[in-house]
C-alpha atoms as a PDB file:
ATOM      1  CA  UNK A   1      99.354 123.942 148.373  1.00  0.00           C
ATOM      2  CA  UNK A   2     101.048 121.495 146.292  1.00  0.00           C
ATOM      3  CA  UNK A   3      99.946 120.258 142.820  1.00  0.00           C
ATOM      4  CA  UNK A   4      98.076 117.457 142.527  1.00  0.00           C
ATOM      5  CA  UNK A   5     100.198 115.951 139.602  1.00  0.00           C
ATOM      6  CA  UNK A   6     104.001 115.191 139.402  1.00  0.00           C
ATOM      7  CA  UNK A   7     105.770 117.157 137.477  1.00  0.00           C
ATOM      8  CA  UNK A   8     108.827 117.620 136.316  1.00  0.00           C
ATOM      9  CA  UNK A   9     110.166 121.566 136.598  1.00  0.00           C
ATOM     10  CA  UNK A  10     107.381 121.630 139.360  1.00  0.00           C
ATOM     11  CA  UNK A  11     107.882 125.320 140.631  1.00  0.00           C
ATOM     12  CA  UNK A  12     106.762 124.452 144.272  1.00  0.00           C
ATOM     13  CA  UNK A  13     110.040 124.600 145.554  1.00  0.00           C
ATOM     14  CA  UNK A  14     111.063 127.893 144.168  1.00  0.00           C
ATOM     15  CA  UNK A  15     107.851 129.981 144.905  1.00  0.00           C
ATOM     16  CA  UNK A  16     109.407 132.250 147.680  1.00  0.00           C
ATOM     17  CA  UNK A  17     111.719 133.599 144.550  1.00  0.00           C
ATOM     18  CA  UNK A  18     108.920 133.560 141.981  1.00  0.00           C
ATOM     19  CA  UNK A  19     106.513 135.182 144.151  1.00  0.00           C
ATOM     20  CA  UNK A  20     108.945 137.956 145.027  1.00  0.00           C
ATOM     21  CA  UNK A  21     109.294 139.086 141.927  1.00  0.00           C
ATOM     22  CA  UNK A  22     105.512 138.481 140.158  1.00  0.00           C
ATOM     23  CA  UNK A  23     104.368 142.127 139.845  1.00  0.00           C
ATOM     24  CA  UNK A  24     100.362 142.702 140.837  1.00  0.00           C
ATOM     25  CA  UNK A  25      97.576 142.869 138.631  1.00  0.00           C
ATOM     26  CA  UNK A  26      93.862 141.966 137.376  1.00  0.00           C
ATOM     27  CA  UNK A  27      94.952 138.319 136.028  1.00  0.00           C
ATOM     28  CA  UNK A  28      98.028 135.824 135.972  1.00  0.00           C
ATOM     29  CA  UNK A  29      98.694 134.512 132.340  1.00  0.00           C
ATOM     30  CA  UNK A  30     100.573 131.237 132.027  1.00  0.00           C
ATOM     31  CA  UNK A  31     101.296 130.186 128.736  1.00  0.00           C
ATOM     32  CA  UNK A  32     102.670 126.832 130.125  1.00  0.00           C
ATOM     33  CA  UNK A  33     100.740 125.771 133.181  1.00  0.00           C
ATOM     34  CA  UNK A  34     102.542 122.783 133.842  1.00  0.00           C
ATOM     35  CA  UNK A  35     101.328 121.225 137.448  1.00  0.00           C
ATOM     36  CA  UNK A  36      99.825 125.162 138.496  1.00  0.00           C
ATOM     37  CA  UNK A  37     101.975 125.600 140.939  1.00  0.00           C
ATOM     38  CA  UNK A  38     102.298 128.819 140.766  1.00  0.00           C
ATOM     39  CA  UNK A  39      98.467 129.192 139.870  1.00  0.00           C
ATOM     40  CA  UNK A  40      97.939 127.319 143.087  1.00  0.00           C
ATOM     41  CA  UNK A  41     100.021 130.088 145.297  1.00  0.00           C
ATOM     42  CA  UNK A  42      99.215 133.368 143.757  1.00  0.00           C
ATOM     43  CA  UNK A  43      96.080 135.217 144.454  1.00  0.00           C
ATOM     44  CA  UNK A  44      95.248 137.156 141.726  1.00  0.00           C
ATOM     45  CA  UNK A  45      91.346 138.148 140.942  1.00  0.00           C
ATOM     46  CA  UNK A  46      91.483 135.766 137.748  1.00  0.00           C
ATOM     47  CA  UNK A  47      93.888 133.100 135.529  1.00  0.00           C
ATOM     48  CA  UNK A  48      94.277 132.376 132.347  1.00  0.00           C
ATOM     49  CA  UNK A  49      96.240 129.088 132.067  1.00  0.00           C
ATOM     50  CA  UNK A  50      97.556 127.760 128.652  1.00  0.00           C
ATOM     51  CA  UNK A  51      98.949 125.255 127.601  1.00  0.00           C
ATOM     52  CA  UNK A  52     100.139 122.877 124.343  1.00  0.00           C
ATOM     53  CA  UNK A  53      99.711 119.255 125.897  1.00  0.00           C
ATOM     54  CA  UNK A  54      95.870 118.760 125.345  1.00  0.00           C
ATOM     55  CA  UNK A  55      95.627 115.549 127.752  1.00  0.00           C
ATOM     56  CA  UNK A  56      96.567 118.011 130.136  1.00  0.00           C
ATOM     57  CA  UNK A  57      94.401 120.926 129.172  1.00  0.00           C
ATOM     58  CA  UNK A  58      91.612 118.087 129.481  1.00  0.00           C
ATOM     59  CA  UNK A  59      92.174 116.597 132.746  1.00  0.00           C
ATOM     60  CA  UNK A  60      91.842 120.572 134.130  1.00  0.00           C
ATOM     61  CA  UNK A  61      89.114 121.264 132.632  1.00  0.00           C
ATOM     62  CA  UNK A  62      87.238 117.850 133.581  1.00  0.00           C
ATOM     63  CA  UNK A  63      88.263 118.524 137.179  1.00  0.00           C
ATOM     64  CA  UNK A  64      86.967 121.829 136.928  1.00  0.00           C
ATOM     65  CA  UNK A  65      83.280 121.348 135.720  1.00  0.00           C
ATOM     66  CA  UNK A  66      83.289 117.918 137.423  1.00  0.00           C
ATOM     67  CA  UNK A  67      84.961 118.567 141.032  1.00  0.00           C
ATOM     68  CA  UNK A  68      83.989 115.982 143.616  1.00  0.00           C
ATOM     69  CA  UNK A  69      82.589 113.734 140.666  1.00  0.00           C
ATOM     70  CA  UNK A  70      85.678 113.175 139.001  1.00  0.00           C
ATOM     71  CA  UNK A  71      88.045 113.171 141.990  1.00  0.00           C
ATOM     72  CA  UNK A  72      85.634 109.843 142.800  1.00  0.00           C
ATOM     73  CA  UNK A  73      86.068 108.123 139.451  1.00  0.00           C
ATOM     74  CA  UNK A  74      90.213 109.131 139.799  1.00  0.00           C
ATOM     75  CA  UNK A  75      90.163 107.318 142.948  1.00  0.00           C
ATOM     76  CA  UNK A  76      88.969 104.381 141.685  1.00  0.00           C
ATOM     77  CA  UNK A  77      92.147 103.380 140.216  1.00  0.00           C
ATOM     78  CA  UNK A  78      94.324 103.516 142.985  1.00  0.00           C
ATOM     79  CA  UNK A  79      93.756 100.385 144.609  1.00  0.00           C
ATOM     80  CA  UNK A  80      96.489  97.924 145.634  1.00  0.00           C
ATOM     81  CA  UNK A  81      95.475  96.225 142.507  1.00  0.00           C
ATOM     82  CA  UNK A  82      95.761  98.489 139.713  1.00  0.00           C
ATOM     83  CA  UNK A  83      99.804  99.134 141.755  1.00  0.00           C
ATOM     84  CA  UNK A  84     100.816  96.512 139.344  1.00  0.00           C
ATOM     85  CA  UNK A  85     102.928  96.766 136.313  1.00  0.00           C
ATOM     86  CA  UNK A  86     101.154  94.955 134.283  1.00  0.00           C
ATOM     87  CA  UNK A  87      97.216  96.886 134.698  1.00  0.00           C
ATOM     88  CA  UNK A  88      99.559 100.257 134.376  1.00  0.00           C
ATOM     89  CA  UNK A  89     100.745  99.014 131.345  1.00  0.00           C
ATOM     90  CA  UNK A  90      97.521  98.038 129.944  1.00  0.00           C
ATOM     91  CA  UNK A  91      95.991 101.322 130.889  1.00  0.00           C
ATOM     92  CA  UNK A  92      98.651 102.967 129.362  1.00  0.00           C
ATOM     93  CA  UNK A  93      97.433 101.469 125.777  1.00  0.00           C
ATOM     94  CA  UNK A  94      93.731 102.365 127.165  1.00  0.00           C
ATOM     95  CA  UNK A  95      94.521 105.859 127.566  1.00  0.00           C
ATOM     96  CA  UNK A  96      96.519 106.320 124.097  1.00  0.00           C
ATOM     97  CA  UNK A  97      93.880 104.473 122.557  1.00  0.00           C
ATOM     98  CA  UNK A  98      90.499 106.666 124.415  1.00  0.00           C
ATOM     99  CA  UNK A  99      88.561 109.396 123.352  1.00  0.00           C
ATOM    100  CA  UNK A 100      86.335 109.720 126.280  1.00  0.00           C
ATOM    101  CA  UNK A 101      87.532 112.466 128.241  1.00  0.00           C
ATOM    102  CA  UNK A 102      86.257 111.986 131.280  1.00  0.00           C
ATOM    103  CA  UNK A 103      88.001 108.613 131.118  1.00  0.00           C
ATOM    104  CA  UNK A 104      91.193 110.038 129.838  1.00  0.00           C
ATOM    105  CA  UNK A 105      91.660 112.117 131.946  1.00  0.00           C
ATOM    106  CA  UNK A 106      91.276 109.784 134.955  1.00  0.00           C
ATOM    107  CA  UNK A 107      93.747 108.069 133.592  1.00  0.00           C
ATOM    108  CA  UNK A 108      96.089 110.657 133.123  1.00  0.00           C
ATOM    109  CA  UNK A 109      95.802 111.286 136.865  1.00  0.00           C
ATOM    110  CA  UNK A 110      96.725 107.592 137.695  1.00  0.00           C
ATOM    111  CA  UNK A 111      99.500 107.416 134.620  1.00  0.00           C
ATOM    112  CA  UNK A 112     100.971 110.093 136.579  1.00  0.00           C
ATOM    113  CA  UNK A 113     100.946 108.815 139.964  1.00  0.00           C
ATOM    114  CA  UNK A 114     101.876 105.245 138.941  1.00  0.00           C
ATOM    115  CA  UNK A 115     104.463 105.895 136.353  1.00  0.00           C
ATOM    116  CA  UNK A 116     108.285 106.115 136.596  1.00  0.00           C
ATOM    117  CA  UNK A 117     109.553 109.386 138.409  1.00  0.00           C
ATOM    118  CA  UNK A 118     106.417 111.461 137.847  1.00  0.00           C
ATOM    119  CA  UNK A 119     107.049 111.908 134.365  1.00  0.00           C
ATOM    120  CA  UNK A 120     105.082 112.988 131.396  1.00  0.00           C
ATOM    121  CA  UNK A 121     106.557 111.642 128.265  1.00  0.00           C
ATOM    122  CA  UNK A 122     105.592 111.098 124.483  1.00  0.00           C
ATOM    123  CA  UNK A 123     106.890 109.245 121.821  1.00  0.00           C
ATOM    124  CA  UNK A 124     107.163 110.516 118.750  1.00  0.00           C
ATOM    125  CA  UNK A 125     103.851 109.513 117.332  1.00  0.00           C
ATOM    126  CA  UNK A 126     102.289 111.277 120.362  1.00  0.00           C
ATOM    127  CA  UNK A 127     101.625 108.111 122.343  1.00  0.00           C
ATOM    128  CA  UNK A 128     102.385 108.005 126.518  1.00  0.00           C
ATOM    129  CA  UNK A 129     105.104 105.976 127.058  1.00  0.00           C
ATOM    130  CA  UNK A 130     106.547 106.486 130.907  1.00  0.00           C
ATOM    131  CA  UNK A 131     106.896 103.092 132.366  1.00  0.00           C
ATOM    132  CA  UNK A 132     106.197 102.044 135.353  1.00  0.00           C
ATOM    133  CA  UNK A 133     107.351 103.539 138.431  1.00  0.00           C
ATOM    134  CA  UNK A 134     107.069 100.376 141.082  1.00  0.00           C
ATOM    135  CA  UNK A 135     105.669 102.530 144.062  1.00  0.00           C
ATOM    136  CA  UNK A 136     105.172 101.105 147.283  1.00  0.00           C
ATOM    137  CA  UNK A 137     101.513 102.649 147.594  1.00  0.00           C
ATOM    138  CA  UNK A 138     100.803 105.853 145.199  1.00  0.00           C
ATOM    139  CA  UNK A 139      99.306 108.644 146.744  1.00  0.00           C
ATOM    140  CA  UNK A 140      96.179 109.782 145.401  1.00  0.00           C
ATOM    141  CA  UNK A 141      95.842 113.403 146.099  1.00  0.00           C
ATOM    142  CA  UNK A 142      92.181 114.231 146.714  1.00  0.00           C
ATOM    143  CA  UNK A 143      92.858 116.783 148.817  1.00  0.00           C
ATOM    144  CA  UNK A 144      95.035 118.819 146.357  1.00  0.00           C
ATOM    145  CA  UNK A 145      92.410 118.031 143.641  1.00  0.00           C
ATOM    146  CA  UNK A 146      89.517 119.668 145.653  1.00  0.00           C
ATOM    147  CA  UNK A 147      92.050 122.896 146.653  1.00  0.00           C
ATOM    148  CA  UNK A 148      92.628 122.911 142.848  1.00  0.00           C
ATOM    149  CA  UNK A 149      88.728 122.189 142.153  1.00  0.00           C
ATOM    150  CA  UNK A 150      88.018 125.061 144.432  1.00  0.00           C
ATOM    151  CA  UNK A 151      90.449 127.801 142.666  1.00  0.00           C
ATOM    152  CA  UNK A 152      89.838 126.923 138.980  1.00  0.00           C
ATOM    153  CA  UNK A 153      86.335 129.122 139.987  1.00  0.00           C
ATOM    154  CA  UNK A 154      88.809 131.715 138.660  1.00  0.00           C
ATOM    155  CA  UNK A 155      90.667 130.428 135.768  1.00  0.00           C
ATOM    156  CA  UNK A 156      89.974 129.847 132.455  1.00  0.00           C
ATOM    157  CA  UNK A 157      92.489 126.592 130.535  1.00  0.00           C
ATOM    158  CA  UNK A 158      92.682 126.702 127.204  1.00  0.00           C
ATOM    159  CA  UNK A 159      94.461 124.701 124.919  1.00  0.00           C
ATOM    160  CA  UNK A 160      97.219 126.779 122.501  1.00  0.00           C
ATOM    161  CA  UNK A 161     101.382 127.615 122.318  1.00  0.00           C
ATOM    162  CA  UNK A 162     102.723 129.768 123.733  1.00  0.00           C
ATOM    163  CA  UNK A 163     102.797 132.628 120.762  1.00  0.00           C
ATOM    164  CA  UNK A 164      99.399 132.646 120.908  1.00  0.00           C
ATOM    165  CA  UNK A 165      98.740 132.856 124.697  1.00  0.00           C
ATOM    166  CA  UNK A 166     101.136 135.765 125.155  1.00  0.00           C
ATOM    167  CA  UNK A 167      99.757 137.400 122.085  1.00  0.00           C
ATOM    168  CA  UNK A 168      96.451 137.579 123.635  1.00  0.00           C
ATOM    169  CA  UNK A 169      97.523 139.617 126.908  1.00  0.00           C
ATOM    170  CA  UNK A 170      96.051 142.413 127.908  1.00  0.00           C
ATOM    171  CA  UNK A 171      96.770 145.774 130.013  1.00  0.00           C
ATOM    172  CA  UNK A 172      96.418 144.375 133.796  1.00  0.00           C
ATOM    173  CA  UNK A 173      97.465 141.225 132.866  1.00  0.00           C
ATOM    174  CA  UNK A 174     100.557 139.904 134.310  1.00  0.00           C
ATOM    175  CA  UNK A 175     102.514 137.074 132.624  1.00  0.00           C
ATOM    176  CA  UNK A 176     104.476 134.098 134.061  1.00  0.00           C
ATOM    177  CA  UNK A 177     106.433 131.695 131.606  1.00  0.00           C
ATOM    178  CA  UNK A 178     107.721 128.361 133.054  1.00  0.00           C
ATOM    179  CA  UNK A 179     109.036 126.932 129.558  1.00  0.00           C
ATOM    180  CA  UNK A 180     111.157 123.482 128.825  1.00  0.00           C
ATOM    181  CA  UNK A 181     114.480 124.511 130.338  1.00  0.00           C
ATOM    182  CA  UNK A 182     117.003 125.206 127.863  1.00  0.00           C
ATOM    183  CA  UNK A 183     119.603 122.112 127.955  1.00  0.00           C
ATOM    184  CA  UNK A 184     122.240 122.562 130.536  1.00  0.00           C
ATOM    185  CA  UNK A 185     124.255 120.020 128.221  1.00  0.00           C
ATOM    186  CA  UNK A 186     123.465 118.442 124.515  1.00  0.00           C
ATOM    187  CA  UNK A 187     122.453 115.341 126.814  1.00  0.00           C
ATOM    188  CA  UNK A 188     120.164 117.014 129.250  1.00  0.00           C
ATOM    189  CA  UNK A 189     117.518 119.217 127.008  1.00  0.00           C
ATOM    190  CA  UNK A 190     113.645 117.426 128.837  1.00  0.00           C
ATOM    191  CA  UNK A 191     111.535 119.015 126.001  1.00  0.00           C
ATOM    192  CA  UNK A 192     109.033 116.253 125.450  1.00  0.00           C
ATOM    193  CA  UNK A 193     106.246 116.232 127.940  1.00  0.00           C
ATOM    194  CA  UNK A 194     104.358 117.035 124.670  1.00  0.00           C
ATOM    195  CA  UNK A 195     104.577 115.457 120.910  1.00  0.00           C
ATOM    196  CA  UNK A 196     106.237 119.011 119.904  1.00  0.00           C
ATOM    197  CA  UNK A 197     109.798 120.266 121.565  1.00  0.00           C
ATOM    198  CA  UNK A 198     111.333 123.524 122.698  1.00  0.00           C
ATOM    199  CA  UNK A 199     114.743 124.116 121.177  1.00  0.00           C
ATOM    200  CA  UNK A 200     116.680 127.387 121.159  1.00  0.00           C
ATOM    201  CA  UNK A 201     115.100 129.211 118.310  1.00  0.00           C
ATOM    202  CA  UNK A 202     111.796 129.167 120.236  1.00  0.00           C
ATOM    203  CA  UNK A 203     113.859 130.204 123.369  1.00  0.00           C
ATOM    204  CA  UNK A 204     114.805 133.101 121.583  1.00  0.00           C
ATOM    205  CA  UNK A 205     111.401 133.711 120.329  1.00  0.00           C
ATOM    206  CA  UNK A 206     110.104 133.771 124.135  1.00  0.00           C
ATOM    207  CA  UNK A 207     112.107 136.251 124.961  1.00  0.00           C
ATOM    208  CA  UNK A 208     111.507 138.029 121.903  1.00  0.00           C
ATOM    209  CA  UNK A 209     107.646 138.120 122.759  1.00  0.00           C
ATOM    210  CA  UNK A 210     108.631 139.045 126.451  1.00  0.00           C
ATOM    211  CA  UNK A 211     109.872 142.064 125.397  1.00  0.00           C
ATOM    212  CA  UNK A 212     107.269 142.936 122.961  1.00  0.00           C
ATOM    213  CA  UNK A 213     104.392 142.781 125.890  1.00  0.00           C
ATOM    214  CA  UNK A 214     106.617 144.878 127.874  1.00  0.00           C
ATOM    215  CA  UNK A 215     106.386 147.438 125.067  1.00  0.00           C
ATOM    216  CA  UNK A 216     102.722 147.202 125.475  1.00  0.00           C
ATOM    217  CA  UNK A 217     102.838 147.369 129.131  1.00  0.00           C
ATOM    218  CA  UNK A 218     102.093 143.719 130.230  1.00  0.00           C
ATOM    219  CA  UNK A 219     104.944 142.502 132.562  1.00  0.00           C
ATOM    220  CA  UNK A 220     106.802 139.336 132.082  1.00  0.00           C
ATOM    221  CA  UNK A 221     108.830 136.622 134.487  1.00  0.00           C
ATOM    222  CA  UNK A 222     110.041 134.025 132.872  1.00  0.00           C
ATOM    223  CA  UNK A 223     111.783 131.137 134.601  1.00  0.00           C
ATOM    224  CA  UNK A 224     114.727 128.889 133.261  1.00  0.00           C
ATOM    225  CA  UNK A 225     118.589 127.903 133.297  1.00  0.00           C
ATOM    226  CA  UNK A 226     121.142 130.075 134.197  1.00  0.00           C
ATOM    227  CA  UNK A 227     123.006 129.266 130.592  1.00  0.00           C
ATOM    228  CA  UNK A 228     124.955 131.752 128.503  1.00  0.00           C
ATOM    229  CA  UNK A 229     122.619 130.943 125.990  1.00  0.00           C
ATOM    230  CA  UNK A 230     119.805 132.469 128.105  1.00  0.00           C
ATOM    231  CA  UNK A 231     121.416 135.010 129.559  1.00  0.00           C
ATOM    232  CA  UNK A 232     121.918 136.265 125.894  1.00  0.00           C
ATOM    233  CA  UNK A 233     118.294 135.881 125.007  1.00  0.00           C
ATOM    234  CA  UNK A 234     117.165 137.602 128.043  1.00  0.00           C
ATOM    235  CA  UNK A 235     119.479 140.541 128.146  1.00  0.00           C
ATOM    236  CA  UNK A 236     116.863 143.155 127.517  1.00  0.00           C
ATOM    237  CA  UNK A 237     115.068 141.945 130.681  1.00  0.00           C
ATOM    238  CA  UNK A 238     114.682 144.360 133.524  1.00  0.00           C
ATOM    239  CA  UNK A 239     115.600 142.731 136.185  1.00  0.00           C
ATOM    240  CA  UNK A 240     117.699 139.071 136.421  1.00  0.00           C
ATOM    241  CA  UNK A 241     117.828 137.113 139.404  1.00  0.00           C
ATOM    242  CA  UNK A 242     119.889 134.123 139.815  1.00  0.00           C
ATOM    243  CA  UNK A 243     119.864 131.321 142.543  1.00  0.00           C
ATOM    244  CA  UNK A 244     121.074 127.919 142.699  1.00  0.00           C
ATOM    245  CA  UNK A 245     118.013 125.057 142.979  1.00  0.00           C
ATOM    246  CA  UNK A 246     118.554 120.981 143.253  1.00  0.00           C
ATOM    247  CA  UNK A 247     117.613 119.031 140.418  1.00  0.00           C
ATOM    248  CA  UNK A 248     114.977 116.141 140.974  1.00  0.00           C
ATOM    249  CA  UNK A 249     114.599 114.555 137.318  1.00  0.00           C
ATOM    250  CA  UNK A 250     117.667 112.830 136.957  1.00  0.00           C
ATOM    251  CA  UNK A 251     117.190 108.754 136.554  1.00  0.00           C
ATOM    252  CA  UNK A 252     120.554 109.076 138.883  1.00  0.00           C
ATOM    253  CA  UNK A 253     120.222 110.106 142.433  1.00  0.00           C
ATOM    254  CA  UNK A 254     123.827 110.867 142.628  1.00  0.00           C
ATOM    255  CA  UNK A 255     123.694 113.256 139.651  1.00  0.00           C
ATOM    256  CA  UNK A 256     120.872 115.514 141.071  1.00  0.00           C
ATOM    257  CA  UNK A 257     122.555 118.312 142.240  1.00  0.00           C
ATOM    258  CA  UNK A 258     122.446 121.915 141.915  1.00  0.00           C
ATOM    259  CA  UNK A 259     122.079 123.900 139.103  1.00  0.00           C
ATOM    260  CA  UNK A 260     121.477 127.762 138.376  1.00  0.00           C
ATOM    261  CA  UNK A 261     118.302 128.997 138.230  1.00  0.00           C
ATOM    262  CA  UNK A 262     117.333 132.454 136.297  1.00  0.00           C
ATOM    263  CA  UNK A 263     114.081 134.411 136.909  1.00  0.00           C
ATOM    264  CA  UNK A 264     114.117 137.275 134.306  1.00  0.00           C
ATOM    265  CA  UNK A 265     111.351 139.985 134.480  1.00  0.00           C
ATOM    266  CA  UNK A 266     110.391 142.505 131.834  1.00  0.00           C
ATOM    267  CA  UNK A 267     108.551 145.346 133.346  1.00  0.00           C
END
């Protein structure tokens, strides 16, 4: 199943890999969630699934209590009508501006479908500011929503870094860590989908914590470039698996091409 948002670093293409290598256990901790991909196409008995962006913590938990009720009042804005530059842009101020979160969150769903290349982007004051993406007709994904709806029955989302969500693991958990990719180039580092970044030294710290719940016997995987940099930082992994995967976020179509891919797993 895919996710029902866009997402950049979406791991839906890469699950054969991922899967492969995701030991078993009693729950699946994510200390960055992202679109769930992965959450989506595991089946483990339970899921905890963190995250730092709160508009996204939000919009899963709304769907989750909500279901069918909220995937109604989502669909309401995708309409030939609101496809317009100039209602996205004033529901962009709406949704900076809101504190309803049932309404927030809606938007968030059509802020994501409606805006440039699926991305999610803040300034540096914390406000949205993707622009508008000019689609022929959006797709509203109900039916993702509901398969998402269905599974959250086993997750819990809650709203914290990354520190703290891999400090709270537990024996039969099993951990999988999708951070912002370190930069490939000092032009190419994507580490604002939230107000905060992800530079090296919390890189390092990752993999630092990786091999800290390995001591305690909680498993790691952790996704990201195949860099020198991150090779370095993940050479007390286990097991390192590299593989080359096409690049979808460039505003250039004739720069997205491959890149290396690293899945390292402390076990």
């Amino acid at each position: 199943m895919r996710p029902f948002l866009k997402w950049a670093g979406n791991k839906y293409r890469l699950l054969e890999h991922i899967r492969g290598m995701l030991p078993k256990g009693e729950r699946l901790l994510e200390p960055f969630v992202g679109s769930g991909a992965v959450f989506l196409n595991t089946e483990y008995p339970r899921y905890l699934l963190a995250d730092n962006n709160p508009d996204l913590i939000s919009l899963y938990q709304q769907l989750q209590t909500q279901g069918e009720t909220f995937i109604k009042v989502c669909q309401r804005l995708f309409t030939p009508r609101t496809n317009d530059a100039e209602y996205f842009y004033r529901r962009r101020e709406e949704f900076n501006r809101s504190d309803d979160p049932q309404r927030k969150a809606a938007l968030f769903v059509y802020l994501n479908r409606h805006g440039y290349n699926g991305l999610c982007r803040y300034n540096a004051s914390g406000g949205f500011n993707v622009p508008f993406g000019r689609y022929v007709r959006p797709y509203f994904p109900a039916a993702e929503m509901q398969f998402f709806h269905a599974k959250s029955r086993r997750a819990d989302f809650v709203l914290v870094d990354f520190e703290a969500a891999l400090q709270s693991a537990r024996k039969g958990d099993v951990i999988y860590c999708d951070p912002p990719y370190a930069p490939l180039s000092r032009t190419a580092n994507f580490t604002t989908y939230s107000s905060g970044g992800f530079d090296l030294p919390q890189q390092q710290r990752l993999a630092d914590l990786a091999e800290q719940a390995r001591r305690r016997g909680i498993p790691v995987l952790i996704s990201n470039h195949d860099t020198e940099f991150i090779r370095s930082a993940y050479q007390h992994a286990s097991d390192l698996k590299q593989f080359s995967v096409r690049r979808f976020i460039s505003c250039n179509g004739k720069k997205r091409g491959h890149a290396g891919e690293l899945l390292a797993l402390y076990q």
